[in-house]
N, C-alpha and C. Protein backbone atom coordinates (compact mmCIF):
# COMPACT_ATOMS: atom_id res chain seq x y z
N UNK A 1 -8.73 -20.94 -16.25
CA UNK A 1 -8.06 -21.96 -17.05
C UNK A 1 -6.66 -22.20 -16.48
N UNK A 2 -6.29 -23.49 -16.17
CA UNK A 2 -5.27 -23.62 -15.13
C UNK A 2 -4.33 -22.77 -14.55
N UNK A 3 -5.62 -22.19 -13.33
CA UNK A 3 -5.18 -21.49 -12.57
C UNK A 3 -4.36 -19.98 -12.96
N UNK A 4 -4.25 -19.69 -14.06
CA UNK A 4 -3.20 -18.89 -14.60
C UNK A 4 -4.72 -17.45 -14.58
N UNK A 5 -4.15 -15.82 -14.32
CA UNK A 5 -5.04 -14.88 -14.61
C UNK A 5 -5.10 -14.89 -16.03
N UNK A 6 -6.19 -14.38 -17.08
CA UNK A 6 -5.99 -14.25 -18.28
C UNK A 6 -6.71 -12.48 -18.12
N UNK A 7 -6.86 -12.06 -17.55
CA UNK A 7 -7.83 -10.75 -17.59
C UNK A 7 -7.14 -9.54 -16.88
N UNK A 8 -6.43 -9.96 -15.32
CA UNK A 8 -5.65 -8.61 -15.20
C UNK A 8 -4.61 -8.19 -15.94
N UNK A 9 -4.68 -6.91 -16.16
CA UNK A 9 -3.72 -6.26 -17.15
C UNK A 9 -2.07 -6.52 -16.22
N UNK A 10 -0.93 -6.73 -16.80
CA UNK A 10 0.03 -6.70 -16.78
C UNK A 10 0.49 -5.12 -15.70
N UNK A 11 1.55 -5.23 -14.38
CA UNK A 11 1.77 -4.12 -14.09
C UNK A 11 3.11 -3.22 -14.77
N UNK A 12 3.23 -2.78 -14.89
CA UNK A 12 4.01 -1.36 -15.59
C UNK A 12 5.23 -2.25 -15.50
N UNK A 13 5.58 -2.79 -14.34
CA UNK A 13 6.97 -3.79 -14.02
C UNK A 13 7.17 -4.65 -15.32
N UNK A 14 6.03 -5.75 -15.05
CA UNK A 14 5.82 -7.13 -15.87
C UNK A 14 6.21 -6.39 -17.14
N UNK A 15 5.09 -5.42 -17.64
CA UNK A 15 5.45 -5.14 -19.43
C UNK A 15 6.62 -5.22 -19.27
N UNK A 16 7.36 -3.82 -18.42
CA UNK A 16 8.45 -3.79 -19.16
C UNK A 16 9.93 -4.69 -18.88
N UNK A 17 9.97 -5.54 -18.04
CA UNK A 17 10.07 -6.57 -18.30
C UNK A 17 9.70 -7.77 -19.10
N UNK A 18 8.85 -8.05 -19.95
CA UNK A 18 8.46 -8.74 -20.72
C UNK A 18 9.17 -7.97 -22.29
N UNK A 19 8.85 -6.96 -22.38
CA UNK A 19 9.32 -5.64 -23.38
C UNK A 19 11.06 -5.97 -23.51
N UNK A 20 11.45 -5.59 -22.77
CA UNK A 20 12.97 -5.63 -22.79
C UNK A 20 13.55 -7.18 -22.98
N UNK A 21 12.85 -8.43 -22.68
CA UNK A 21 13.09 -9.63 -22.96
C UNK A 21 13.08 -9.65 -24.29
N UNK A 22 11.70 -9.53 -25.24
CA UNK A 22 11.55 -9.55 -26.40
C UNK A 22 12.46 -8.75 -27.35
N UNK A 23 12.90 -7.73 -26.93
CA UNK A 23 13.73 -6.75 -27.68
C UNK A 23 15.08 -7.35 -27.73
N UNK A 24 15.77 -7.44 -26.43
CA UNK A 24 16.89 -8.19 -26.30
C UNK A 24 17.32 -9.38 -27.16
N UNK A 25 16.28 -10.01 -27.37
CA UNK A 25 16.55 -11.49 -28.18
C UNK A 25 16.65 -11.23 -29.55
N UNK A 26 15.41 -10.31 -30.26
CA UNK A 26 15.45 -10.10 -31.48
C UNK A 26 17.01 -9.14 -31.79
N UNK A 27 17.36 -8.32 -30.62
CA UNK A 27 18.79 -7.52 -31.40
C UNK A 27 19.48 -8.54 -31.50
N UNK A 28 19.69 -9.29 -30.55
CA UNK A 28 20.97 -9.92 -30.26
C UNK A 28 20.64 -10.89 -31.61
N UNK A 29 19.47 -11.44 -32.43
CA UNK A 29 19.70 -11.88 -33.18
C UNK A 29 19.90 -10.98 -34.71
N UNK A 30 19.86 -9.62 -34.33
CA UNK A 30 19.75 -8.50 -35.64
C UNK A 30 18.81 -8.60 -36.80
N UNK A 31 17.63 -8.81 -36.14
CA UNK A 31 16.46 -9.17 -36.80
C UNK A 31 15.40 -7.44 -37.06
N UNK A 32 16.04 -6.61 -36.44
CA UNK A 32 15.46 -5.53 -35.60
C UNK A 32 14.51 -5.16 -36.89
N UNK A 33 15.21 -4.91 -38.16
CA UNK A 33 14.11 -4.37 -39.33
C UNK A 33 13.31 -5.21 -39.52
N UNK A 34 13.26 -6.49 -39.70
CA UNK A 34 12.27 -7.06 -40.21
C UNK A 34 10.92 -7.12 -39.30
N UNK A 35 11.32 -7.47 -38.00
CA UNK A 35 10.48 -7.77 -36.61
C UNK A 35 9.61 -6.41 -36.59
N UNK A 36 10.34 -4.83 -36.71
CA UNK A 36 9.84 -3.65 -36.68
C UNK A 36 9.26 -3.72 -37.74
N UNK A 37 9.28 -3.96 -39.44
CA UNK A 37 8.26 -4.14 -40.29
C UNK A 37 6.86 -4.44 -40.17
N UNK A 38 7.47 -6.03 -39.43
CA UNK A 38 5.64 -6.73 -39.12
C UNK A 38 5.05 -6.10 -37.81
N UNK A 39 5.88 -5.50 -36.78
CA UNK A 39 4.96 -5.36 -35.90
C UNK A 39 3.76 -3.92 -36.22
N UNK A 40 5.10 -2.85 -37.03
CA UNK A 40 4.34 -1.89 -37.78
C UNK A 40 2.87 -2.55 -38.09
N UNK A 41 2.88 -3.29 -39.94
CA UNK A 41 1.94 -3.59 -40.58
C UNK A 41 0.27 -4.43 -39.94
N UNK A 42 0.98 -4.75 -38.80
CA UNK A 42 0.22 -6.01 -38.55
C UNK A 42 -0.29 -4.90 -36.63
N UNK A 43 -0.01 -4.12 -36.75
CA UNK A 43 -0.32 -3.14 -35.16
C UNK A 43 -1.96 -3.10 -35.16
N UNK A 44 -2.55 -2.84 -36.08
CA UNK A 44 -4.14 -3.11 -36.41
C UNK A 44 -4.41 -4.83 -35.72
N UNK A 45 -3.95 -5.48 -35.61
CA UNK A 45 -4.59 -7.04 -35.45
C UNK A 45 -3.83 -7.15 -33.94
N UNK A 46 -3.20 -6.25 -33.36
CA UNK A 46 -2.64 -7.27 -31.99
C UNK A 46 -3.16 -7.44 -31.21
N UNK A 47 -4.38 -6.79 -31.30
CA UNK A 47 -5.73 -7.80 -30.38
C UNK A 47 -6.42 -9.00 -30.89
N UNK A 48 -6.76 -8.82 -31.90
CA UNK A 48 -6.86 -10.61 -32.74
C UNK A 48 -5.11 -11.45 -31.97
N UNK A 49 -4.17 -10.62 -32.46
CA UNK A 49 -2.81 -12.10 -31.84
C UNK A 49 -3.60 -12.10 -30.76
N UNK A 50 -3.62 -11.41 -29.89
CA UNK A 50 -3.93 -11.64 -28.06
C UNK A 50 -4.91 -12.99 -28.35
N UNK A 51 -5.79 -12.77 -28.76
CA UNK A 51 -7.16 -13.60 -28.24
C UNK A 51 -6.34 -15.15 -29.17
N UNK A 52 -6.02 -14.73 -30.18
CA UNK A 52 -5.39 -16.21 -31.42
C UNK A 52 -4.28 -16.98 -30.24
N UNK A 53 -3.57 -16.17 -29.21
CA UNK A 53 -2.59 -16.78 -28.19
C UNK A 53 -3.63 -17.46 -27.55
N UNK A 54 -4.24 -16.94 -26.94
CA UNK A 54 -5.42 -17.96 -25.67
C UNK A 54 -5.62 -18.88 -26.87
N UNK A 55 -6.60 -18.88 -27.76
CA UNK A 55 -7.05 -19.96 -28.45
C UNK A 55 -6.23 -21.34 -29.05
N UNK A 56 -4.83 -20.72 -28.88
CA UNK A 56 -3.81 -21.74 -29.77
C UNK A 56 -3.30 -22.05 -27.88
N UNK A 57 -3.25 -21.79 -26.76
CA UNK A 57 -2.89 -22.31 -25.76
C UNK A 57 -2.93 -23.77 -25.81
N UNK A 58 -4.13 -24.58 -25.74
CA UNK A 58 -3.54 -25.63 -25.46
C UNK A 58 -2.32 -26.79 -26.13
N UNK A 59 -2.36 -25.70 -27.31
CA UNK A 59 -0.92 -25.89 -28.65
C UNK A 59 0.64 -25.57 -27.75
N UNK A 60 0.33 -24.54 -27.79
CA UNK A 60 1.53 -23.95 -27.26
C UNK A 60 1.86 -24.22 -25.98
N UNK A 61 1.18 -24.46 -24.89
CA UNK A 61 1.85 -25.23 -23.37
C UNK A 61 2.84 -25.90 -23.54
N UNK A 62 3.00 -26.86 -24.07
CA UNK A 62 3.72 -28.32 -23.97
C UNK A 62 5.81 -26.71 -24.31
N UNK A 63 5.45 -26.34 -24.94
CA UNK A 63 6.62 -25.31 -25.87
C UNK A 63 6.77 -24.38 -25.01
N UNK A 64 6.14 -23.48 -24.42
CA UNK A 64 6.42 -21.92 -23.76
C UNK A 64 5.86 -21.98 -22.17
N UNK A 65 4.81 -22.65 -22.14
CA UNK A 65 4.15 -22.62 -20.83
C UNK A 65 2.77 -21.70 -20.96
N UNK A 66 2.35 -21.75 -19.96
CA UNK A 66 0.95 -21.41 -19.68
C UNK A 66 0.69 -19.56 -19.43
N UNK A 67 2.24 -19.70 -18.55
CA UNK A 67 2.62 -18.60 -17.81
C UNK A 67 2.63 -17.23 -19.22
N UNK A 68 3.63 -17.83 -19.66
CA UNK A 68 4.43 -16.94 -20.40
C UNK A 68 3.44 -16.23 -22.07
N UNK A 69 2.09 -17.58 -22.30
CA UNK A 69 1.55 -17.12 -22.98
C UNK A 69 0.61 -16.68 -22.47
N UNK A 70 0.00 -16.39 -21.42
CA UNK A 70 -0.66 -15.55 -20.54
C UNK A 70 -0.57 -13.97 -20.81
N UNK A 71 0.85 -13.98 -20.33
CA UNK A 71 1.67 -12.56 -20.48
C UNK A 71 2.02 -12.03 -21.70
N UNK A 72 1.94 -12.96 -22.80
CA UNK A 72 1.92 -12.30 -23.98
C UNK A 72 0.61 -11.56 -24.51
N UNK A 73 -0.42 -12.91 -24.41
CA UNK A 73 -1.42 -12.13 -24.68
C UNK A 73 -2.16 -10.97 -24.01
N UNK A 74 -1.47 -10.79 -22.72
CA UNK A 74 -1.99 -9.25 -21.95
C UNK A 74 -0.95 -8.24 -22.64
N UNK A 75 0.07 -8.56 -23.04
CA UNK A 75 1.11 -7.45 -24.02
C UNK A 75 0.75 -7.23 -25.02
N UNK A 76 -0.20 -7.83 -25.75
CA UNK A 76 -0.35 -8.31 -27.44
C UNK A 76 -2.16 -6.95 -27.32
N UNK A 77 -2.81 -7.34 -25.96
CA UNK A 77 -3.80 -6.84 -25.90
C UNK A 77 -4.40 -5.21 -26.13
N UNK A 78 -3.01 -4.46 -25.67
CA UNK A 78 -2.84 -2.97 -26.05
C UNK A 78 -2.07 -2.76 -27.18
N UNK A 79 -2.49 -2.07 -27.86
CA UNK A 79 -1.31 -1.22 -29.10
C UNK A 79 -0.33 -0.26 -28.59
N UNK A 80 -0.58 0.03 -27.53
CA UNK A 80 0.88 1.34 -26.82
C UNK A 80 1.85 0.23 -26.54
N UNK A 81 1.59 -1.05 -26.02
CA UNK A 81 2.59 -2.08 -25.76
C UNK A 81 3.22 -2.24 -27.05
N UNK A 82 2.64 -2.56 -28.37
CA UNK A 82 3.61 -2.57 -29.61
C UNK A 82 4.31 -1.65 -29.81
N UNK A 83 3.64 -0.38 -29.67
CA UNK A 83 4.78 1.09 -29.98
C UNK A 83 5.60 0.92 -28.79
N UNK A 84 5.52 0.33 -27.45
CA UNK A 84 6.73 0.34 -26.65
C UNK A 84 7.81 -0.55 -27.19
N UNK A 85 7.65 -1.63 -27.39
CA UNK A 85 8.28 -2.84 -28.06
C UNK A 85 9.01 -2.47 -28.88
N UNK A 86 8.30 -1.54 -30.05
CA UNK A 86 9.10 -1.45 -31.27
C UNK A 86 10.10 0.02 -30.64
N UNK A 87 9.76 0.69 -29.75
CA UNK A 87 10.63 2.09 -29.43
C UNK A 87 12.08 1.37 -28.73
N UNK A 88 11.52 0.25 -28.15
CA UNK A 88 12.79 -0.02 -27.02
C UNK A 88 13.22 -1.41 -28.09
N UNK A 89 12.92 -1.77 -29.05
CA UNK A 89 14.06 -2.56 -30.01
C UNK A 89 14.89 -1.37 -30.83
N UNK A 90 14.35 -0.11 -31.21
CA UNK A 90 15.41 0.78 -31.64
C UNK A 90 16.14 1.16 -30.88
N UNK A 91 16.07 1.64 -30.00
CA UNK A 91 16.60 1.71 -28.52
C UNK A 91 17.77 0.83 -28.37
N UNK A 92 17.57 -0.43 -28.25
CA UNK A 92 18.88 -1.44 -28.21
C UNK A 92 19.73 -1.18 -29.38
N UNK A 93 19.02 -1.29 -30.52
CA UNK A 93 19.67 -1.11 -32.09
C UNK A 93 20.28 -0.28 -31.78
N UNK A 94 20.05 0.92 -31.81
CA UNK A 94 21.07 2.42 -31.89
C UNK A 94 21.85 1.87 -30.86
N UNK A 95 22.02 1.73 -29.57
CA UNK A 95 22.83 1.20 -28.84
C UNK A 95 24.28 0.62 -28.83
N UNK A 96 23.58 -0.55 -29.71
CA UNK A 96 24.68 -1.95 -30.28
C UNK A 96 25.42 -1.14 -31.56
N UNK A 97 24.65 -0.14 -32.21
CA UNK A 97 25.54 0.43 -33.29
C UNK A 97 26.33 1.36 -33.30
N UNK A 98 26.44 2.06 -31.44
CA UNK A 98 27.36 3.03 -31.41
C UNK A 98 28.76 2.15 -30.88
N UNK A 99 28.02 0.84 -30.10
CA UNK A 99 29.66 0.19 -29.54
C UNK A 99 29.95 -0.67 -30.77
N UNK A 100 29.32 -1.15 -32.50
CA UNK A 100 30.05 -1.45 -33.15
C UNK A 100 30.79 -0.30 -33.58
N UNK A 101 30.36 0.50 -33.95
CA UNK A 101 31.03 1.70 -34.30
C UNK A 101 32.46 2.34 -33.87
N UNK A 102 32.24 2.22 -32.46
CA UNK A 102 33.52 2.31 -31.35
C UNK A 102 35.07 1.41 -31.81
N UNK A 103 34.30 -0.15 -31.71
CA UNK A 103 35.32 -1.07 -31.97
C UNK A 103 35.59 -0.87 -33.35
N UNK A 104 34.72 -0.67 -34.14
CA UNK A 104 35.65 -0.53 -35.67
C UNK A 104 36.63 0.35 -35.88
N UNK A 105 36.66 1.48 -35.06
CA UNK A 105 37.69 2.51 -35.03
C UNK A 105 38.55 1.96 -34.49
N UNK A 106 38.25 1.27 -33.70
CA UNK A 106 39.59 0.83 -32.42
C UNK A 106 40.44 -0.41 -33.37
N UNK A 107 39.87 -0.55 -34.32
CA UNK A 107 40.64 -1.80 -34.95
C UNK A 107 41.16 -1.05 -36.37
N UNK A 108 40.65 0.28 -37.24
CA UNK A 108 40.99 0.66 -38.06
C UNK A 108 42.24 1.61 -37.94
């Protein structure tokens, strides 16, 4: 389906590159509990998302690309990829909360 792989698995690189994109965006928007809620509740179905991404593709091209929902749905396809996701958005979290932490002293 245009030209794009839908079947080889993602290499160790790509995830975690793809991983650290997704994490990055949600801290930087401080979404981290809620995003970690659903990915928790909903970790049973992220092979239904995988396959619901291919199926909603020709939706979503025109918005993200071909590429990029490709690579989701090979991320979406394992459950160790969600427990990575959700380990390395706490990961950033604790992060961002030791340098707010820092500056609040530095200003108190």
């Amino acid at each position: 389906m245009l030209g794009i792989d839908l079947y080889t698995d993602l290499t160790d690189e790509q995830r975690d590159a793809i991983v650290d994109s997704i994490a990055r965006k949600i801290v930087q928007r401080r979404l981290e509990m809620p995003v970690i809620l659903l990915l928790e509740t909903h970790k049973p179905l992220s092979f239904l998302a995988s396959q619901g991404l291919l199926v909603a593709m020709p939706f979503l091209i025109p918005l993200i690309g071909p590429e990029r929902i490709a690579d989701f749905s090979k991320l979406l396809r394992k459950r160790e990829n969600i427990d990575l996701l959700i380990q390395r958005i706490e990961n950033m979290a604790a992060g961002r909360g030791g340098l707010e932490s820092t500056a609040a002293e530095g200003q108190g």
